[in-house]
Protein backbone atom coordinates (compact mmCIF):
# COMPACT_ATOMS: atom_id res chain seq x y z
CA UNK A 1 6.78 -145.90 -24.76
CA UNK A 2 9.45 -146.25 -27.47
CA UNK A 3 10.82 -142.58 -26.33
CA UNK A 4 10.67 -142.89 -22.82
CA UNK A 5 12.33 -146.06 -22.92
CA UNK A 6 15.39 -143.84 -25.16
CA UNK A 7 15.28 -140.97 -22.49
CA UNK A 8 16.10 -142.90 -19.19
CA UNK A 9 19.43 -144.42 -20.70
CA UNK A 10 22.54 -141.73 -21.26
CA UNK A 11 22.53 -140.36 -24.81
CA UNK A 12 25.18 -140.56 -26.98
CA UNK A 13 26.82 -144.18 -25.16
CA UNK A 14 27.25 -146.71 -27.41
CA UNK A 15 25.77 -150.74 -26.80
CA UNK A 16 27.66 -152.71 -25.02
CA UNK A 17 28.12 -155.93 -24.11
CA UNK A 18 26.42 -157.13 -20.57
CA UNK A 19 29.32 -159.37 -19.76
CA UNK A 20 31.98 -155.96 -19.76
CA UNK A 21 34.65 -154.77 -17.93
CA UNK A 22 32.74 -153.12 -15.68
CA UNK A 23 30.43 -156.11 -14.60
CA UNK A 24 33.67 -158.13 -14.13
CA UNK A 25 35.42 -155.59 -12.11
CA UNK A 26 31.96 -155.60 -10.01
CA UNK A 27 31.63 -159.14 -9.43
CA UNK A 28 35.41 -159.87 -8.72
CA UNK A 29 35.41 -156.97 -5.90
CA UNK A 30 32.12 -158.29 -4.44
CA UNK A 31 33.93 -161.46 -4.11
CA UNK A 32 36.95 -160.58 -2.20
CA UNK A 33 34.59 -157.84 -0.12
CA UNK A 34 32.23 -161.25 0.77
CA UNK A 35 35.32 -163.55 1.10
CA UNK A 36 36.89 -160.80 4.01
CA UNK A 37 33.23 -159.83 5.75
CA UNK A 38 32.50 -163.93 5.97
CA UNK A 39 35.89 -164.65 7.40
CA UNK A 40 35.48 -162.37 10.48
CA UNK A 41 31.80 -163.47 10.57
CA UNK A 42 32.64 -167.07 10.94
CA UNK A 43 34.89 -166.29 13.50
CA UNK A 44 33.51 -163.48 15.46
CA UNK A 45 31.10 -165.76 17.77
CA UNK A 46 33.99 -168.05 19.22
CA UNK A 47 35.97 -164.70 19.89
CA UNK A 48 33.36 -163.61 21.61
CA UNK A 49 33.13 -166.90 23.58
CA UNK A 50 36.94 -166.84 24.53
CA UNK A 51 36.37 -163.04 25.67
CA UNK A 52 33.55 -163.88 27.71
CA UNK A 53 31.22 -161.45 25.90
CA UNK A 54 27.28 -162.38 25.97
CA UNK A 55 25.07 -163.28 23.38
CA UNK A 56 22.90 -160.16 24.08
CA UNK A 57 25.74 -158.36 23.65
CA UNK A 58 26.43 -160.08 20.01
CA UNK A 59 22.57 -159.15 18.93
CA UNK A 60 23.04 -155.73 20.16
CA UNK A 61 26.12 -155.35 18.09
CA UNK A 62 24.29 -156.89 14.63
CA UNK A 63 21.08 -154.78 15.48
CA UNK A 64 23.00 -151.40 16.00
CA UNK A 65 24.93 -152.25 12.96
CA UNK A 66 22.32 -153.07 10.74
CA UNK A 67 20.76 -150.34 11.62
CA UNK A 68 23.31 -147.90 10.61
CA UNK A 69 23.97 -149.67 7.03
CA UNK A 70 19.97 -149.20 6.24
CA UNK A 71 20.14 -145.40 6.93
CA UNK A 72 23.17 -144.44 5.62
CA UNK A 73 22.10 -146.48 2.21
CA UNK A 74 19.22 -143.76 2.11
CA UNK A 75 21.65 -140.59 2.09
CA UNK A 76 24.69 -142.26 0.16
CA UNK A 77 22.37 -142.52 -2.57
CA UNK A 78 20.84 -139.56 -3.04
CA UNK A 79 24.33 -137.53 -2.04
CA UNK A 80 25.51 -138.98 -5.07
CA UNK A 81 22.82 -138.24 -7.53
CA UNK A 82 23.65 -134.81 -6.06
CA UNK A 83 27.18 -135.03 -7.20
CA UNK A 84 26.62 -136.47 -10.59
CA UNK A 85 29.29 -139.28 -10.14
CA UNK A 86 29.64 -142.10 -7.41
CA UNK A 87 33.20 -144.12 -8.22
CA UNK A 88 35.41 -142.60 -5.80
CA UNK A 89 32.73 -142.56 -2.96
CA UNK A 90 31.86 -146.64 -3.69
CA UNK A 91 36.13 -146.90 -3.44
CA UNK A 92 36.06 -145.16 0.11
CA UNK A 93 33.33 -147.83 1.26
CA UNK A 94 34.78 -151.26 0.49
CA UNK A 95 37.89 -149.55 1.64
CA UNK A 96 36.35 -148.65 4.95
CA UNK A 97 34.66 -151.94 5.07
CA UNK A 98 37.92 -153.83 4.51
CA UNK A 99 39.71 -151.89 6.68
CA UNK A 100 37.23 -151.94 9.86
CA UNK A 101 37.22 -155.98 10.27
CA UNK A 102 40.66 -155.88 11.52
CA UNK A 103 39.93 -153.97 14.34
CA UNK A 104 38.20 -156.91 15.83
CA UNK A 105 41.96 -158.25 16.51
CA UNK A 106 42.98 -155.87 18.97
CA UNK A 107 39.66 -155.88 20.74
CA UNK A 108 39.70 -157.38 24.48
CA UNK A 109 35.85 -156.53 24.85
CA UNK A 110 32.75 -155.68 23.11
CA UNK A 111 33.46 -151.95 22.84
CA UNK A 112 36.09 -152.34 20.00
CA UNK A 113 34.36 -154.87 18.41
CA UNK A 114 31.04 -152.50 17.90
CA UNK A 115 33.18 -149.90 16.71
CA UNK A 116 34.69 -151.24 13.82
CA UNK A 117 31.15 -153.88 13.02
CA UNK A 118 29.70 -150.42 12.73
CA UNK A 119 32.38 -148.76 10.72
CA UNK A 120 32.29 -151.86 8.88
CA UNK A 121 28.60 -151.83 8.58
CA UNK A 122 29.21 -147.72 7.01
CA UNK A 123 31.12 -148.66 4.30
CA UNK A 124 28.67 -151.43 2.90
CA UNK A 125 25.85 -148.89 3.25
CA UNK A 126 27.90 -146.14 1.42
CA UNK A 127 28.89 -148.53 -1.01
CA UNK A 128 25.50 -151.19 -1.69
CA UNK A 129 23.42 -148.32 -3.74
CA UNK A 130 25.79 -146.58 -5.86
CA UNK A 131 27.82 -149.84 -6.48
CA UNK A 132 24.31 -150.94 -8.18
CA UNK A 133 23.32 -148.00 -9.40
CA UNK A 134 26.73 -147.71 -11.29
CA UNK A 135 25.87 -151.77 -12.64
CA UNK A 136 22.36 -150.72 -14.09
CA UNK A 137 24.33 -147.98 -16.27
CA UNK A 138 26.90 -150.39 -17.29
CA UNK A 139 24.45 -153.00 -19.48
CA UNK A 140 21.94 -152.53 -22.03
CA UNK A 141 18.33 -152.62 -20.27
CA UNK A 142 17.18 -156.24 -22.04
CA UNK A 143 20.59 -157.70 -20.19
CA UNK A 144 20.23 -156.28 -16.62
CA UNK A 145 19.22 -159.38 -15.14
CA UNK A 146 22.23 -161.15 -16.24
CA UNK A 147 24.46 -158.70 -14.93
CA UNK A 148 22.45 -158.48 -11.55
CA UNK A 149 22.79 -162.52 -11.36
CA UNK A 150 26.26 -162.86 -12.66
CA UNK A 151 27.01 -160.06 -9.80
CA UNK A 152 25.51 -161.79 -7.03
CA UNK A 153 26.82 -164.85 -7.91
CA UNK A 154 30.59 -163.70 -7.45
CA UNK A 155 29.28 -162.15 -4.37
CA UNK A 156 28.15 -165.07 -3.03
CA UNK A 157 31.21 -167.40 -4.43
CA UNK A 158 33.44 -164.81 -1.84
CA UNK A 159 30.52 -165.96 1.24
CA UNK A 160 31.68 -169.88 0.16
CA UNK A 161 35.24 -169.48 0.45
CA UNK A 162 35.27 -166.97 3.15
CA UNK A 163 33.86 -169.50 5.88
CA UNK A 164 36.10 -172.09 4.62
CA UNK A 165 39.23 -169.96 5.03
CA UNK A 166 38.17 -169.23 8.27
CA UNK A 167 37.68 -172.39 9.42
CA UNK A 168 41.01 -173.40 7.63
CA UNK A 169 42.70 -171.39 9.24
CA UNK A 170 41.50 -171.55 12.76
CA UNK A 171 42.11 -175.77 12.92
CA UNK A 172 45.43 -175.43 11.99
CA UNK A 173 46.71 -172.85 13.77
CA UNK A 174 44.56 -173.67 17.21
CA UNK A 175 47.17 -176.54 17.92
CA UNK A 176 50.11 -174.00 18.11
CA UNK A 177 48.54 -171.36 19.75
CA UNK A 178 49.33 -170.03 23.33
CA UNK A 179 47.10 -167.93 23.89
CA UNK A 180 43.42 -169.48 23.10
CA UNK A 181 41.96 -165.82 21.13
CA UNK A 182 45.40 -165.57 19.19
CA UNK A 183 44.17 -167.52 15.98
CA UNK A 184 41.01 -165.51 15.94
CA UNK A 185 43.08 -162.41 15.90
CA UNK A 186 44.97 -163.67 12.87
CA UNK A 187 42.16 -164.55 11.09
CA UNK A 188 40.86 -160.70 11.83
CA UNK A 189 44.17 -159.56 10.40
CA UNK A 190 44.05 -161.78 7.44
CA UNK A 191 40.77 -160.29 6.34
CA UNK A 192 42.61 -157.36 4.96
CA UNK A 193 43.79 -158.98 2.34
CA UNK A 194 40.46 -159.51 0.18
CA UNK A 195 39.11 -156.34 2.06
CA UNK A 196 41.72 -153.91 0.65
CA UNK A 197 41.98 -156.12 -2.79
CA UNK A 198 38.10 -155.04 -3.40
CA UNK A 199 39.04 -151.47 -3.23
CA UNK A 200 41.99 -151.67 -5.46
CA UNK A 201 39.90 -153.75 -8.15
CA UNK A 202 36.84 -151.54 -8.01
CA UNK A 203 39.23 -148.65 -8.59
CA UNK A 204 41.75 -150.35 -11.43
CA UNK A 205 38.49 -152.46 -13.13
CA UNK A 206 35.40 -150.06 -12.52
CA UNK A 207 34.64 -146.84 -15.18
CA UNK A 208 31.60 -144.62 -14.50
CA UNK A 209 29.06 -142.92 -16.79
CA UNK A 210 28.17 -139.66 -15.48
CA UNK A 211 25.20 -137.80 -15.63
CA UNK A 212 24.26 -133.95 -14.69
CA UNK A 213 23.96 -133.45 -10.91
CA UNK A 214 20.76 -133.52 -9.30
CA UNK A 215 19.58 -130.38 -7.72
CA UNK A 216 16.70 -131.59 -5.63
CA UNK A 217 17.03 -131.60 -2.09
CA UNK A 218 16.53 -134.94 0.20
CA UNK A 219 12.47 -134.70 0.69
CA UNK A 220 11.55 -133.65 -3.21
CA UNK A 221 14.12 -136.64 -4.36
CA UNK A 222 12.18 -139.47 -2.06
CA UNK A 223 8.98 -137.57 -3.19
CA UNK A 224 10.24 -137.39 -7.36
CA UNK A 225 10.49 -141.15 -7.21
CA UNK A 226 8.03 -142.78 -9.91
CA UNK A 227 5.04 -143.63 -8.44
CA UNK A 228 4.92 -147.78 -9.95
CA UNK A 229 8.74 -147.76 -8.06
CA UNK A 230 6.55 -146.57 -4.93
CA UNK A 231 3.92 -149.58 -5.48
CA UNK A 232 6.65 -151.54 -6.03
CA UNK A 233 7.98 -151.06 -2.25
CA UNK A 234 5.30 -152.25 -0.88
CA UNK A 235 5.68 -155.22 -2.07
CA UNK A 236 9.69 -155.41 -1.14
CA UNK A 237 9.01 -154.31 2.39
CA UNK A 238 5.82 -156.53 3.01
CA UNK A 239 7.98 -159.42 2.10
CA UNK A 240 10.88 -158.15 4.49
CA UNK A 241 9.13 -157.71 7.24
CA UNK A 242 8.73 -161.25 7.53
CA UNK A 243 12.68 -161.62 5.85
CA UNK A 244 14.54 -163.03 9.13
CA UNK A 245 18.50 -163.09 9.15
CA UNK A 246 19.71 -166.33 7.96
CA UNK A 247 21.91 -166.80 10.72
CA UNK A 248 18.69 -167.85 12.52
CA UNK A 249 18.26 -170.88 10.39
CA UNK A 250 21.55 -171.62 11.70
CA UNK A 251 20.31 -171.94 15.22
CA UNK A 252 17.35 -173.78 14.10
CA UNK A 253 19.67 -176.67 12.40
CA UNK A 254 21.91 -176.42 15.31
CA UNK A 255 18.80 -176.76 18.07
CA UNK A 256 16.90 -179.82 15.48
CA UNK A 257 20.79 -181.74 15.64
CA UNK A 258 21.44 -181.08 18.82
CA UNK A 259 19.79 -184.25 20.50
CA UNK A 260 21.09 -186.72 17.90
CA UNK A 261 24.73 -185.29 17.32
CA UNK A 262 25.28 -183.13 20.34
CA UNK A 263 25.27 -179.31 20.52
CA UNK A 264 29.47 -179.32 19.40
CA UNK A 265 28.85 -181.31 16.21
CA UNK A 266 24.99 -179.90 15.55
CA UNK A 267 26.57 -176.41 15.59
CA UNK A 268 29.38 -177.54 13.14
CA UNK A 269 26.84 -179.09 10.82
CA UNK A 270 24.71 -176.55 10.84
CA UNK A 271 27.58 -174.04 9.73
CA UNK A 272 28.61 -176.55 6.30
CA UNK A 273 24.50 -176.58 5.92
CA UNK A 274 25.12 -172.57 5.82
CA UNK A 275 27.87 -173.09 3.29
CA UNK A 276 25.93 -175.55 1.19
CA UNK A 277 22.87 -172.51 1.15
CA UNK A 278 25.40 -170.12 -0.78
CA UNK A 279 26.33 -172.69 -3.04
CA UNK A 280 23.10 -172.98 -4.07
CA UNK A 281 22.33 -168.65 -3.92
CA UNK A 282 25.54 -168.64 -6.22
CA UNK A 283 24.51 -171.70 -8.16
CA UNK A 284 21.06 -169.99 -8.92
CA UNK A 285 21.87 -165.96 -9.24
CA UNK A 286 22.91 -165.93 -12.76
CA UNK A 287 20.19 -168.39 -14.49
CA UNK A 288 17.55 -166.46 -12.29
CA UNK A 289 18.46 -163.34 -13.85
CA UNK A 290 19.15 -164.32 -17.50
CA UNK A 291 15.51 -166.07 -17.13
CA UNK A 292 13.95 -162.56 -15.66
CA UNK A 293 15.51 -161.12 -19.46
CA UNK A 294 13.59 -163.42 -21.09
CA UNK A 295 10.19 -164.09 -18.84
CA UNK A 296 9.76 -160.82 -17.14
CA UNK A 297 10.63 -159.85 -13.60
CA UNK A 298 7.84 -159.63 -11.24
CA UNK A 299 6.30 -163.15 -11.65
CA UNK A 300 9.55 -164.73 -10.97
CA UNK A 301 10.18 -162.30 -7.60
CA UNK A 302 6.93 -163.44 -6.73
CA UNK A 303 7.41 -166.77 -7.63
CA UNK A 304 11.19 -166.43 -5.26
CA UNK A 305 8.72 -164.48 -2.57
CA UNK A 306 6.37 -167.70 -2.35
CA UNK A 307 10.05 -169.96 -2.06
CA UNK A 308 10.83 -167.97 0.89
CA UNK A 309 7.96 -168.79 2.52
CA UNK A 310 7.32 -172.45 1.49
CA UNK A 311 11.20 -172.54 2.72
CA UNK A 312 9.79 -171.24 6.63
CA UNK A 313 7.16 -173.53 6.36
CA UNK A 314 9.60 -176.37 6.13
CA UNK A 315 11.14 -175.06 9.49
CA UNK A 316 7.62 -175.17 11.39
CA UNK A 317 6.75 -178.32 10.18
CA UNK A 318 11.06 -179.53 11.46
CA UNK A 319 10.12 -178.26 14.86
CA UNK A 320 6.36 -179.07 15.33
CA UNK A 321 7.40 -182.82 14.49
CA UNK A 322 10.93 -182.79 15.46
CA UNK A 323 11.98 -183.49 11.80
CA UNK A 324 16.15 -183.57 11.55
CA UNK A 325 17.06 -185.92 9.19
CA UNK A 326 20.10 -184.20 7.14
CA UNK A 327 18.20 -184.53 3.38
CA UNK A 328 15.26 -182.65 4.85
CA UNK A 329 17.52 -179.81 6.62
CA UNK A 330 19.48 -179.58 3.16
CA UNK A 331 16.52 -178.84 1.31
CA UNK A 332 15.55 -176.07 2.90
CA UNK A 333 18.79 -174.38 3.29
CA UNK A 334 19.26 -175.10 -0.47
CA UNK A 335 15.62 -173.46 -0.61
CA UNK A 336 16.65 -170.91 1.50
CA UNK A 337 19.52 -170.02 -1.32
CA UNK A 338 17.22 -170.11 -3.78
CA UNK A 339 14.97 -167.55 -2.99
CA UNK A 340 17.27 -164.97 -1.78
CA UNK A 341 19.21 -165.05 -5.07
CA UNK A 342 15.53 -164.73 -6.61
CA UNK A 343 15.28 -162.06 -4.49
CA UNK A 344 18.78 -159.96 -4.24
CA UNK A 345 18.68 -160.08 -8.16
CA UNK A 346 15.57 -159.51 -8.99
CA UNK A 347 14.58 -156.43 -6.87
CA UNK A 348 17.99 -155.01 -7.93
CA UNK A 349 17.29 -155.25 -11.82
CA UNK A 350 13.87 -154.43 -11.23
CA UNK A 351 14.72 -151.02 -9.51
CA UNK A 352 16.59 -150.21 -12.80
CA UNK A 353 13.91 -150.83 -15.03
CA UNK A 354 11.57 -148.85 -13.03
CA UNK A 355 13.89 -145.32 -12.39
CA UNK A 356 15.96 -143.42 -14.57
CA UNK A 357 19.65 -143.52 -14.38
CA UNK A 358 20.18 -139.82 -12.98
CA UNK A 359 18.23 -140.59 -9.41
CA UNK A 360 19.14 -144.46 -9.59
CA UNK A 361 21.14 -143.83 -6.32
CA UNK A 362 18.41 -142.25 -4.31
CA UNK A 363 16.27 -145.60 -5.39
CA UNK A 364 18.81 -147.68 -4.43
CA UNK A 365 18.86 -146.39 -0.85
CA UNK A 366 15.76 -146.46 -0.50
CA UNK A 367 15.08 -149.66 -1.75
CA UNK A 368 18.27 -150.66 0.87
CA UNK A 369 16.95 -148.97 3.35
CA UNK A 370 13.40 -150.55 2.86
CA UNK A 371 14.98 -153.75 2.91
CA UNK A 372 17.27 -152.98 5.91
CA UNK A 373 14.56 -152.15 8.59
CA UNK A 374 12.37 -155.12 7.12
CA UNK A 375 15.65 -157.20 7.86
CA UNK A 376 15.70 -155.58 11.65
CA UNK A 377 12.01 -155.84 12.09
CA UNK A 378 11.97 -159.68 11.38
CA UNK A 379 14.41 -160.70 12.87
CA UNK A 380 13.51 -158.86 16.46
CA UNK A 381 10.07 -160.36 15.49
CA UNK A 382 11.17 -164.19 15.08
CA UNK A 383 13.74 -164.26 17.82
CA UNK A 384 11.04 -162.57 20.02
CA UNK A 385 8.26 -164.99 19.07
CA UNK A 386 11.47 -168.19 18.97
CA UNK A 387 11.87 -167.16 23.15
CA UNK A 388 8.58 -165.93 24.04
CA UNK A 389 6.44 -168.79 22.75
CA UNK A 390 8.01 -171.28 20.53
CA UNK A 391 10.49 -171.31 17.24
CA UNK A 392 7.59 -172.76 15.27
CA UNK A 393 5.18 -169.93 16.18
CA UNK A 394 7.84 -167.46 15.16
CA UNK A 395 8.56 -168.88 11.47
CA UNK A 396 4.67 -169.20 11.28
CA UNK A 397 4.45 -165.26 11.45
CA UNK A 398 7.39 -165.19 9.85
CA UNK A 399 5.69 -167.40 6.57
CA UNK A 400 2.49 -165.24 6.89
CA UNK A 401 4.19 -162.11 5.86
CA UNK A 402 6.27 -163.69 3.21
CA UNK A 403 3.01 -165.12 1.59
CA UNK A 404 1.51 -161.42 1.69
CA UNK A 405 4.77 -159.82 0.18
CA UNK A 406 4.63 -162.43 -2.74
CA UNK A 407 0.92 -161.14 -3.47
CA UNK A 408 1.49 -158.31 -3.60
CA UNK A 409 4.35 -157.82 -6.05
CA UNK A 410 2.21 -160.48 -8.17
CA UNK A 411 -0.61 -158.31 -8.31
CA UNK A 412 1.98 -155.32 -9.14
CA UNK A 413 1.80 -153.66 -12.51
């Protein structure tokens, strides 16, 4: 065990620190990535109002870029185990990425505003496997869930102040605006700010270990994967296929307020219940992983897995008996940050433990891209299910599936 454990680090690098250079650099350029990304994302639906663009429009754009992040994660990966190095193609992502939001501010329809969610939507996928890949070879193995936590945190520190910006922004310049989309547009243009700074710190802050290239081609890498990684998936996609978008617990809050507060003010206190549920994924990312050091890893995944669901439980039980105080729809969004920290730092650091460094790219898309289409499934299934029969049905399913996923990464060895 003792030699294996030796083998799947680099030779030759000496120990390090988990709180280094490279972790910092990492967390500081997720930050500004999440603060840009959340700034168009809080504004993109009342652009689309203003333009008269549909909702189904909106979900096709958000389904067609999803879709395109989950499969590119799959090739970025492995193409850089192929390469032997992965800096300068993680640079070219959060650049694309922080260059494609400002498109949205010369769009005057939905066609412009697909093309750069999707180019946006690239760059994240190019960038989301090797940028971990590259974290798990920057810390000793005992401190990986620290870094993985610490990481996420910043990440989600950027998706607090993002929305806030945005909404900043928009009330005061609204007032002085003649033309009702021109504030939107400024916020799109502002976003490249944070969205060029995360290239320019992942480039200044970042240094990479490289390793010898990998010669397999695409099939034998997927098949070369360890086999308890394998097991391990089944677990992570179990769980995702019942792993809805968040933005739909927006629209629950919004549809449980609506009759006491009115859909205006429902909507905007459902958005500050978003922004209370990444204070809380921030609040919990780093103690989750330092804990996962100490305890072990999969219990406390499941343990995050079995959150999730108790947290779409809560929403059935809102809409079966028309529950909407604020305290109740706090806990669960605060729930609802909980587990996903759980679970964005704990499948990460787990990944690391369970594949050696050389293919930890290919793992990393798949485990992205195994978490993408569980993210697409879901949340087709729940909306589906919210229309066809009721909102309650839908998290029901959605709870089901969770519950499953949580069993079986606790019966995982």
């Amino acid at each position: 065990m003792q030699m294996a454990k030796i083998t799947a680090e680099p030779l030759g690098q000496p120990r390090v620190a988990w709180l280094n250079r490279n972790v910092l650099g990492m967390g500081l350029t997720s930050l500004l990535s999440d603060a840009g990304h959340e700034m168009a994302t809080v504004a993109l639906p009342g652009f689309l109002a203003v333009l008269g663009v549909s909702a189904a429009a909106l979900g096709a754009i958000e389904g067609i870029a999803d879709a395109t992040s989950s499969f590119v994660k799959l090739g970025a990966g492995w193409f850089s185990d192929r390469l032997g190095h992965r800096k300068p193609i993680t640079v070219g992502g959060y650049l694309l990425t922080g260059i494609a939001k400002a498109l949205f501010a010369l769009a005057h329809g939905w066609p412009l505003i697909l093309t750069g969610r999707v180019l946006a939507w690239f760059g994240r996928g190019i960038r989301g496997p090797l940028r971990d890949a590259m974290l798990a070879d920057s810390v000793p193995q005992e401190a990986r869930g620290k870094a993985f936590g610490f990481h996420r945190a910043g990440d989600t520190l950027g998706a607090i102040i993002g929305p806030l910006l945005a909404v900043g922004l928009l009330a005061y310049l609204e007032p002085h605006a003649a033309d009702l989309s021109g504030p939107f547009r400024i916020v799109f243009l502002l976003t490249l700010i944070p969205g060029l700074g995360s290239a320019v710190c992942f480039a200044a802050l970042v240094r990479e270990t490289r390793y010898p290239r990998s010669e397999g081609k695409f099939r034998a890498a997927i098949g070369n994967l360890p086999v308890p990684f394998r097991r391990f998936l089944w677990g992570v996609g179990t769980f995702g296929v019942g792993d809805y978008a968040h933005i739909l617990l927006i629209l629950a809050a919004t549809q449980l307020l609506t009759p006491t507060y009115g859909v205006s003010r429902a909507a905007q206190i459902a958005g500050l219940l978003y922004v209370a549920r990444n204070v809380f994924y921030a609040a919990a990312s780093y103690p989750v992983g330092a804990l996962s050091d100490r305890w072990g890893r999969r219990g406390l995944l499941a343990l995050g897995y079995l959150v999730g669901a108790l947290t779409t439980i809560g929403f059935v039980v809102a809409f079966l008996w028309e529950v909407s105080a604020l305290s109740y729809l706090l806990l669960l969004f605060a729930l609802g940050g909980t587990y996903i920290a759980i679970e964005d730092t704990l499948e990460g650091a787990l990944t690391a433990d369970l594949v050696a460094p050389e293919i930890r790219g290919t793992a990393y898309g798949v485990m992205g891209t195994v978490n993408g289409v569980g993210d697409l499934v879901a949340s087709v299934m729940v909306g589906t299910l919210w229309t066809a029969i009721s909102p309650a049905v839908a998290f029901a399913c959605a709870a089901g599936l969770m519950l499953l996923g949580g069993a079986v990464v606790y019966r995982f060895r």
